[in-house]
C-alpha atoms as a PDB file:
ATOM      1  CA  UNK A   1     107.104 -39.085  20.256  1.00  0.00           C
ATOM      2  CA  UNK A   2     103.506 -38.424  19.968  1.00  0.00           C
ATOM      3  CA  UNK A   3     101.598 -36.301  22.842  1.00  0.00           C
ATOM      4  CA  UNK A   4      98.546 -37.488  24.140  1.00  0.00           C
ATOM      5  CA  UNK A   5      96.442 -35.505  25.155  1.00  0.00           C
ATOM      6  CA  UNK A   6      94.502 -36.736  28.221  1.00  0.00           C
ATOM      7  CA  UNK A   7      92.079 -33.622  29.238  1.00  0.00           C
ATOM      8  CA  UNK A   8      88.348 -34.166  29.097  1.00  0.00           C
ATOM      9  CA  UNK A   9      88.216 -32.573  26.109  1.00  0.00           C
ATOM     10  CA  UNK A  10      84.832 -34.075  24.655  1.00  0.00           C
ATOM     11  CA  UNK A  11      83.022 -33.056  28.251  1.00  0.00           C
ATOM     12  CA  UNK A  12      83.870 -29.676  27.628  1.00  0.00           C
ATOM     13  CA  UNK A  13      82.302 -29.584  23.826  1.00  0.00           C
ATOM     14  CA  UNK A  14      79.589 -31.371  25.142  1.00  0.00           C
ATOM     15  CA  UNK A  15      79.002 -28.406  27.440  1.00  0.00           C
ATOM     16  CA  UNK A  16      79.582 -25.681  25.271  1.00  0.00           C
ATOM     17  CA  UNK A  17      77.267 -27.522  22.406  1.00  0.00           C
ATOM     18  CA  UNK A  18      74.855 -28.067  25.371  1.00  0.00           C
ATOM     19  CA  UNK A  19      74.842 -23.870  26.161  1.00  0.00           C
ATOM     20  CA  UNK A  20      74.651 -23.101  22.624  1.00  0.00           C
ATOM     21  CA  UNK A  21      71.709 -25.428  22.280  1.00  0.00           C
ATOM     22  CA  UNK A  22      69.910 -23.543  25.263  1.00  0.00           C
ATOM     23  CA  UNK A  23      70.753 -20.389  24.188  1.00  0.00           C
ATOM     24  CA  UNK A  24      69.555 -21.328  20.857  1.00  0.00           C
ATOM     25  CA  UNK A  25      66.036 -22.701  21.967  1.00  0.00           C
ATOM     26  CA  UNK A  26      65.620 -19.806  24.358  1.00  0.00           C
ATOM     27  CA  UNK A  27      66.149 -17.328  21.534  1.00  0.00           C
ATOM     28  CA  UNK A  28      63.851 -19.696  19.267  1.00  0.00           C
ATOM     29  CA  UNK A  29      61.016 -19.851  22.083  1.00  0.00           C
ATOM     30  CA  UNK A  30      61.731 -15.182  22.543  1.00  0.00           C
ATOM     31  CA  UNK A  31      61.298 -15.235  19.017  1.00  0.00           C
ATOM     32  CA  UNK A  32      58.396 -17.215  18.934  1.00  0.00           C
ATOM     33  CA  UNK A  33      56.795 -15.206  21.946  1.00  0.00           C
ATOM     34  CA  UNK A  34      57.742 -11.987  20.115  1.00  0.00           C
ATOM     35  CA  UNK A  35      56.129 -13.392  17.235  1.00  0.00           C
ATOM     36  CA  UNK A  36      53.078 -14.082  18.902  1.00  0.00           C
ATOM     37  CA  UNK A  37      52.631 -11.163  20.720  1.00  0.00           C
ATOM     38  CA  UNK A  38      53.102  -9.234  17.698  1.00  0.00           C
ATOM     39  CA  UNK A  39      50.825 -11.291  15.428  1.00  0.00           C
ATOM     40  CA  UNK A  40      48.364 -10.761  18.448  1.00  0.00           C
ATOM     41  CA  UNK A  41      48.914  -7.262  18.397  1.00  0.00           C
ATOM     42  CA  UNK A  42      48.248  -7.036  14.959  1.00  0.00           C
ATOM     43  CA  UNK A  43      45.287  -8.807  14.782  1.00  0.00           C
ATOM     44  CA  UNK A  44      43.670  -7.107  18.154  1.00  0.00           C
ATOM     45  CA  UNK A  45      44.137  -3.779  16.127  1.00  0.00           C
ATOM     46  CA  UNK A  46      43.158  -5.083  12.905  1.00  0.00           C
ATOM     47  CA  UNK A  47      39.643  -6.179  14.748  1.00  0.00           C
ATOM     48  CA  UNK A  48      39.403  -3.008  16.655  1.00  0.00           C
ATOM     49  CA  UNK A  49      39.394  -0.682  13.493  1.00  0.00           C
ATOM     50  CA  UNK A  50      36.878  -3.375  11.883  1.00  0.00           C
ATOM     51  CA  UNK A  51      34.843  -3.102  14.906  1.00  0.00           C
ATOM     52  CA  UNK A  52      34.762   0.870  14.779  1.00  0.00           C
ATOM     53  CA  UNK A  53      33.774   0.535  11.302  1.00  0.00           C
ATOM     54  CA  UNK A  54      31.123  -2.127  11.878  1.00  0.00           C
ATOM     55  CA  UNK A  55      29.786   0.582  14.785  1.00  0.00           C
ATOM     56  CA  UNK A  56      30.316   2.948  12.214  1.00  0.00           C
ATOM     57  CA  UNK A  57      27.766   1.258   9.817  1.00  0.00           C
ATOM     58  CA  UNK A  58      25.275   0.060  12.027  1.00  0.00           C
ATOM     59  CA  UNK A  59      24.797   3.850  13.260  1.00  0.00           C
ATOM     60  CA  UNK A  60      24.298   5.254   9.711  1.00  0.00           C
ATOM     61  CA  UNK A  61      22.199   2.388   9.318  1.00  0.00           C
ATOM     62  CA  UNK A  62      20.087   3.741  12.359  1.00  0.00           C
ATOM     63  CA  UNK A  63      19.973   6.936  10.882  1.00  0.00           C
ATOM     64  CA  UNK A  64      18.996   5.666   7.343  1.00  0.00           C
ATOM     65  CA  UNK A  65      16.055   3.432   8.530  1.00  0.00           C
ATOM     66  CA  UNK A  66      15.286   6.932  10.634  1.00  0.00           C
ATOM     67  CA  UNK A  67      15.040   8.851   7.319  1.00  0.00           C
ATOM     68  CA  UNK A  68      13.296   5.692   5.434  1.00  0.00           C
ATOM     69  CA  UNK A  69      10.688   5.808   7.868  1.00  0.00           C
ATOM     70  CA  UNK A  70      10.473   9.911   7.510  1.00  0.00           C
ATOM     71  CA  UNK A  71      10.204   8.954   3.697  1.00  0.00           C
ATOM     72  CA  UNK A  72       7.036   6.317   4.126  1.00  0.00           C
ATOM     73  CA  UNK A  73       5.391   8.542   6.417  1.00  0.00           C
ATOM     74  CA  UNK A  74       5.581  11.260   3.875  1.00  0.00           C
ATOM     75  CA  UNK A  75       4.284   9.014   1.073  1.00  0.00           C
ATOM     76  CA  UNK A  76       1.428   7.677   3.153  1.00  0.00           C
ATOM     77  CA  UNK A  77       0.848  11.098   3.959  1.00  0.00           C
ATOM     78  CA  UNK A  78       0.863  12.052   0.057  1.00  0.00           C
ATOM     79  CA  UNK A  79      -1.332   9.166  -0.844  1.00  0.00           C
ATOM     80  CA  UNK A  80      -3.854  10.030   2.083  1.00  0.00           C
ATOM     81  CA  UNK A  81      -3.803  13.705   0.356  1.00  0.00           C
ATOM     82  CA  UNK A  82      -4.099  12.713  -3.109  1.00  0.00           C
ATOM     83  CA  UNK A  83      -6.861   9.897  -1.888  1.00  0.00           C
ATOM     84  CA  UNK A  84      -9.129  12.925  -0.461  1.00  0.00           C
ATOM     85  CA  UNK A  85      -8.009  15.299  -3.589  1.00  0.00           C
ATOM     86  CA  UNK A  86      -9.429  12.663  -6.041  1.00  0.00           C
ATOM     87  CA  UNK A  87     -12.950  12.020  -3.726  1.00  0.00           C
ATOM     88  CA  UNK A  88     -13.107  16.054  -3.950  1.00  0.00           C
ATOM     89  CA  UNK A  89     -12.446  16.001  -7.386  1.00  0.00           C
ATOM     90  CA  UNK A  90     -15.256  13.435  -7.901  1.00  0.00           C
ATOM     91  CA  UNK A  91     -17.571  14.930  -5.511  1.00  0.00           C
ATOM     92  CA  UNK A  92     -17.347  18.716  -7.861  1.00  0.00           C
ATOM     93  CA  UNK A  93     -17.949  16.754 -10.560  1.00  0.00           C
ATOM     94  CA  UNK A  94     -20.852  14.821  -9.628  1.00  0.00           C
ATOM     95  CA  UNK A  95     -22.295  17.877  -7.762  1.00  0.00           C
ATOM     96  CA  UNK A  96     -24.654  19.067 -10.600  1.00  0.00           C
ATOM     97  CA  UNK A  97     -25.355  14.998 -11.691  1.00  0.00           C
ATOM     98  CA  UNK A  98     -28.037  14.951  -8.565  1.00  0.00           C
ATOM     99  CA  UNK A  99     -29.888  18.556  -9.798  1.00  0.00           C
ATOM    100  CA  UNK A 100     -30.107  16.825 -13.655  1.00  0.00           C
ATOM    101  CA  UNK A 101     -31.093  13.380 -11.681  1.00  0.00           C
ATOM    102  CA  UNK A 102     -33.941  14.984 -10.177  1.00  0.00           C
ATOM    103  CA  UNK A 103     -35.085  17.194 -13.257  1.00  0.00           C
ATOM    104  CA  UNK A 104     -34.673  13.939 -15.191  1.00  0.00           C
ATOM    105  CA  UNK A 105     -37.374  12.084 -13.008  1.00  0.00           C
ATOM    106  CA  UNK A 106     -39.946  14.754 -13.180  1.00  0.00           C
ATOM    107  CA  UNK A 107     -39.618  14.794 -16.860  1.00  0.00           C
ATOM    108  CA  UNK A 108     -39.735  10.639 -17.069  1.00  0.00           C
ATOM    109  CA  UNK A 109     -42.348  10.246 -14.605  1.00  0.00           C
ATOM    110  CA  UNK A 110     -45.961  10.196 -16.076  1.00  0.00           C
ATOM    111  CA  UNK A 111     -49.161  11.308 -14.782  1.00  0.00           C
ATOM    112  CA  UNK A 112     -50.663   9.379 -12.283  1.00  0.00           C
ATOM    113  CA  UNK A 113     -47.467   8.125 -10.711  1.00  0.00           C
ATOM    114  CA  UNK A 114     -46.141   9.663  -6.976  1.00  0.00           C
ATOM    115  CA  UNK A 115     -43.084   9.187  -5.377  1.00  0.00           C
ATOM    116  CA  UNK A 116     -42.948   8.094  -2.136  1.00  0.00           C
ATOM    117  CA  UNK A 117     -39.393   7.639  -1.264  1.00  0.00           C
ATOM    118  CA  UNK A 118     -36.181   7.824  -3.081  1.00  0.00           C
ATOM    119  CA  UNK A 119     -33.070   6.641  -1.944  1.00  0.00           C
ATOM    120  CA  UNK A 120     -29.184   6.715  -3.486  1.00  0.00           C
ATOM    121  CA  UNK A 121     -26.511   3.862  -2.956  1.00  0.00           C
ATOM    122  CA  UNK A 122     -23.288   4.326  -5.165  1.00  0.00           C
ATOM    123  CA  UNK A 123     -24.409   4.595  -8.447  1.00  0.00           C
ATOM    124  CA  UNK A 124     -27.846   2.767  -8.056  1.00  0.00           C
ATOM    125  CA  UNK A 125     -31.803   4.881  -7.283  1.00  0.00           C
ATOM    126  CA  UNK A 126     -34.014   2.619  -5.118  1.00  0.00           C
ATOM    127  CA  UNK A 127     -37.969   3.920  -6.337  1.00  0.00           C
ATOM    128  CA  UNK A 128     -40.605   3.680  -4.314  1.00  0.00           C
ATOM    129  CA  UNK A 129     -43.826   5.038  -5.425  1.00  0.00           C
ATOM    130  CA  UNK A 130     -47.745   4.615  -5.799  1.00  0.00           C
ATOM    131  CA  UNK A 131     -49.007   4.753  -9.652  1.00  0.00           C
ATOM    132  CA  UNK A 132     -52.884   4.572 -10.439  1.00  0.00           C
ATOM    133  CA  UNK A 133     -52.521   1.201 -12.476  1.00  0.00           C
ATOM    134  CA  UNK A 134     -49.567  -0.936 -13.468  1.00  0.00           C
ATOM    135  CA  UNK A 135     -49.691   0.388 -16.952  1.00  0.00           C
ATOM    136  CA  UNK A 136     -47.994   3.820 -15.599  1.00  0.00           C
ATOM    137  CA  UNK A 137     -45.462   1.733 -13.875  1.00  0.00           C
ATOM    138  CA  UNK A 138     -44.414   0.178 -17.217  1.00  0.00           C
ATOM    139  CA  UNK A 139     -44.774   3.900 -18.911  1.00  0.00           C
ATOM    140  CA  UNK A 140     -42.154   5.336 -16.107  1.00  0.00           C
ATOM    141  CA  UNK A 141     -40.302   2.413 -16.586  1.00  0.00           C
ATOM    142  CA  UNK A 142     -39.661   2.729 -20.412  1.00  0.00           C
ATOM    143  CA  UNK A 143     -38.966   6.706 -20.022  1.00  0.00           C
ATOM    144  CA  UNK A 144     -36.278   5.590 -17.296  1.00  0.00           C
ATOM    145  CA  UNK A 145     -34.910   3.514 -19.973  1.00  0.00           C
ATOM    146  CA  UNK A 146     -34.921   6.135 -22.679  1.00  0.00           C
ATOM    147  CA  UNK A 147     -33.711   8.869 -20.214  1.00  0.00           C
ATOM    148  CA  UNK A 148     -30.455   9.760 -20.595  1.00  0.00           C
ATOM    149  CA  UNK A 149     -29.018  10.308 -16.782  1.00  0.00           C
ATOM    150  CA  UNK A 150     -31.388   6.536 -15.602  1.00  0.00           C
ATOM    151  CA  UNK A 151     -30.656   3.146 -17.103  1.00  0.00           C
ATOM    152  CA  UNK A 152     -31.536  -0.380 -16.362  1.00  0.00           C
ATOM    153  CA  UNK A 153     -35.052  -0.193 -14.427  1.00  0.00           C
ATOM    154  CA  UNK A 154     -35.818  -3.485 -12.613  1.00  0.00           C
ATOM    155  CA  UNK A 155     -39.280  -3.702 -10.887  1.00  0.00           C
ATOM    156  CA  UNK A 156     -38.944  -5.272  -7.679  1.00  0.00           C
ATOM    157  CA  UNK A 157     -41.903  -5.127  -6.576  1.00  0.00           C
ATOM    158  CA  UNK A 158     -45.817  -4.121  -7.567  1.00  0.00           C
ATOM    159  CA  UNK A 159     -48.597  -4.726  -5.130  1.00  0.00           C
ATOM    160  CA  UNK A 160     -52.226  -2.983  -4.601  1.00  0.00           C
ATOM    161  CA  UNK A 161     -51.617  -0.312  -1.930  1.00  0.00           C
ATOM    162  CA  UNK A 162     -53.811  -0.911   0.900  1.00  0.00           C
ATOM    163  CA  UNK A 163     -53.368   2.524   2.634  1.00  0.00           C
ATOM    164  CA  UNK A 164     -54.171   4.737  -0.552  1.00  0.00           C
ATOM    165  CA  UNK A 165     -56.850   7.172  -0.765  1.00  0.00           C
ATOM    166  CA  UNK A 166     -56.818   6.729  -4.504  1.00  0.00           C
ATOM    167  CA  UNK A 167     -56.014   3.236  -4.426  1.00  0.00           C
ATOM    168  CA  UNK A 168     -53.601   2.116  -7.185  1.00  0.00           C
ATOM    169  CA  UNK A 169     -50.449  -0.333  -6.981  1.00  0.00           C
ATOM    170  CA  UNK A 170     -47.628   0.882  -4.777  1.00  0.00           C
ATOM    171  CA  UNK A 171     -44.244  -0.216  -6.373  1.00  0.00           C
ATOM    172  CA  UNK A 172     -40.234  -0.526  -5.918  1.00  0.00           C
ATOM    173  CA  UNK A 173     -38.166  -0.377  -8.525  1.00  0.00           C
ATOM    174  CA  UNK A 174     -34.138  -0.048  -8.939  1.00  0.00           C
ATOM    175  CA  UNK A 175     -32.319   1.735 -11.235  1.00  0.00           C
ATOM    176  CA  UNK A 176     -28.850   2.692 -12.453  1.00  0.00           C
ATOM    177  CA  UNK A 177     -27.728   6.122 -12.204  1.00  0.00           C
ATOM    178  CA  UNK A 178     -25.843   7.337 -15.692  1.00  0.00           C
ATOM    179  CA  UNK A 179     -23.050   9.797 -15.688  1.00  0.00           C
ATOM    180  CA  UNK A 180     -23.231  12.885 -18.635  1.00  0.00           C
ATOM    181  CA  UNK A 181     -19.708  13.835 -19.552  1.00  0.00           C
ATOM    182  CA  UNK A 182     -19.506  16.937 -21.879  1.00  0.00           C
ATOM    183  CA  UNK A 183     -16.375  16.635 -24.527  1.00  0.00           C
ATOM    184  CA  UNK A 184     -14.642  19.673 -25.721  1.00  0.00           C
ATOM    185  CA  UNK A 185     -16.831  20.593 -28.681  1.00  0.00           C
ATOM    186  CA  UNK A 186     -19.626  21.133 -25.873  1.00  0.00           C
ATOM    187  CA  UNK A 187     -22.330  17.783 -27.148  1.00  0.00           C
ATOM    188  CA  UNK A 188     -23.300  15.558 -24.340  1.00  0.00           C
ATOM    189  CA  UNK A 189     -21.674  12.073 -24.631  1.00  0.00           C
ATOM    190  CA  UNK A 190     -23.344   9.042 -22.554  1.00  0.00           C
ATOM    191  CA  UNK A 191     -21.749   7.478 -19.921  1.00  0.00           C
ATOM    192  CA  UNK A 192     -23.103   4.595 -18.838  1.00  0.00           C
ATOM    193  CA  UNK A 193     -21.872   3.573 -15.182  1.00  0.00           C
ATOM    194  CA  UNK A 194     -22.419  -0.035 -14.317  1.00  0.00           C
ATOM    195  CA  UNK A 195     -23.926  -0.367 -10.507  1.00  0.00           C
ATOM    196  CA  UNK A 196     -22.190  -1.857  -8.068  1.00  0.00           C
END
């Protein structure tokens, strides 16, 4: 005869598939906290050591902007020295030009013409003077021209002097100064130096 078997035998695998099922999702859901946590972990001490490098770099940076700005301080510094080298270097060169300057007028200026006032900007002589006529104007004028340390004379002005003894024509003229360089074999070479 056949045997039945009449206990609630499906309830009972229900249960046990139910417990394996919570155990199951419960160690899915540990696993997946674990997982986290670890990932999180990870991560926090993956951006930590970033972070210490970033801090890392940003002081060096300090320091190197420190030591740029050292660096363009000492080459302002070197160009302010080298600036005031080069204007004394120009001024012991054009020392002597102003002794030859003046021994150059007294040899261009003919009789009959006195200097009142004589006056330097850059490389340009403003002339004032009284002359007995205009004609010695015009002489003094051509010397300048054929001098070798004056060039360019330009009469500004020539008017009858009203407060000379001798009378005459007072005058202003402008001219430009002209460097003498000496090359090595010791003859003078003109420079001329345009005014400006």
């Amino acid at each position: 005869m056949p045997r039945i078997n009449l206990l609630p035998w499906r309830e009972q695998e229900r249960i046990v598939r139910r417990r394996e099922f919570i155990i199951a999702g419960g160690a899915a859901v540990l696993a997946g906290i674990i997982f986290m946590g670890g990932g999180k972990l990870l991560y926090g001490s993956w951006i930590d050591a970033q972070t210490e490098k970033n801090n890392m770099l940003k002081k060096e940076i300090v320091k190197l902007d420190a030591q740029i700005a050292d660096i363009q301080d000492l080459e302002n510094r070197k160009q302010r020295l080298v600036a005031r080298m080069e204007i004394i270097e120009k001024l012991q060169r054009s020392r002597p030009e102003i002794v030859h300057l003046f021994d150059e007028i007294v040899k261009v200026m003919p009789e009959g013409v006195y200097l009142t006032q004589l006056k330097q900007t850059n490389r340009k002589l403003e002339i004032h003077g009284i002359a007995q006529s205009s004609t010695r104007v015009s002489t003094f004028m051509r010397n300048i021209d054929a001098s070798t340390w004056m060039a360019n004379p330009v009469l500004q002005v020539i008017e009858t002097a009203q407060n000379s003894p001798t009378g005459g024509s007072s005058f202003t003229l402008f001219t430009d100064m002209v460097g003498v360089d000496l090359d090595n074999s010791g003859e003078t070479a003109v420079k001329k130096v345009a005014a400006k």
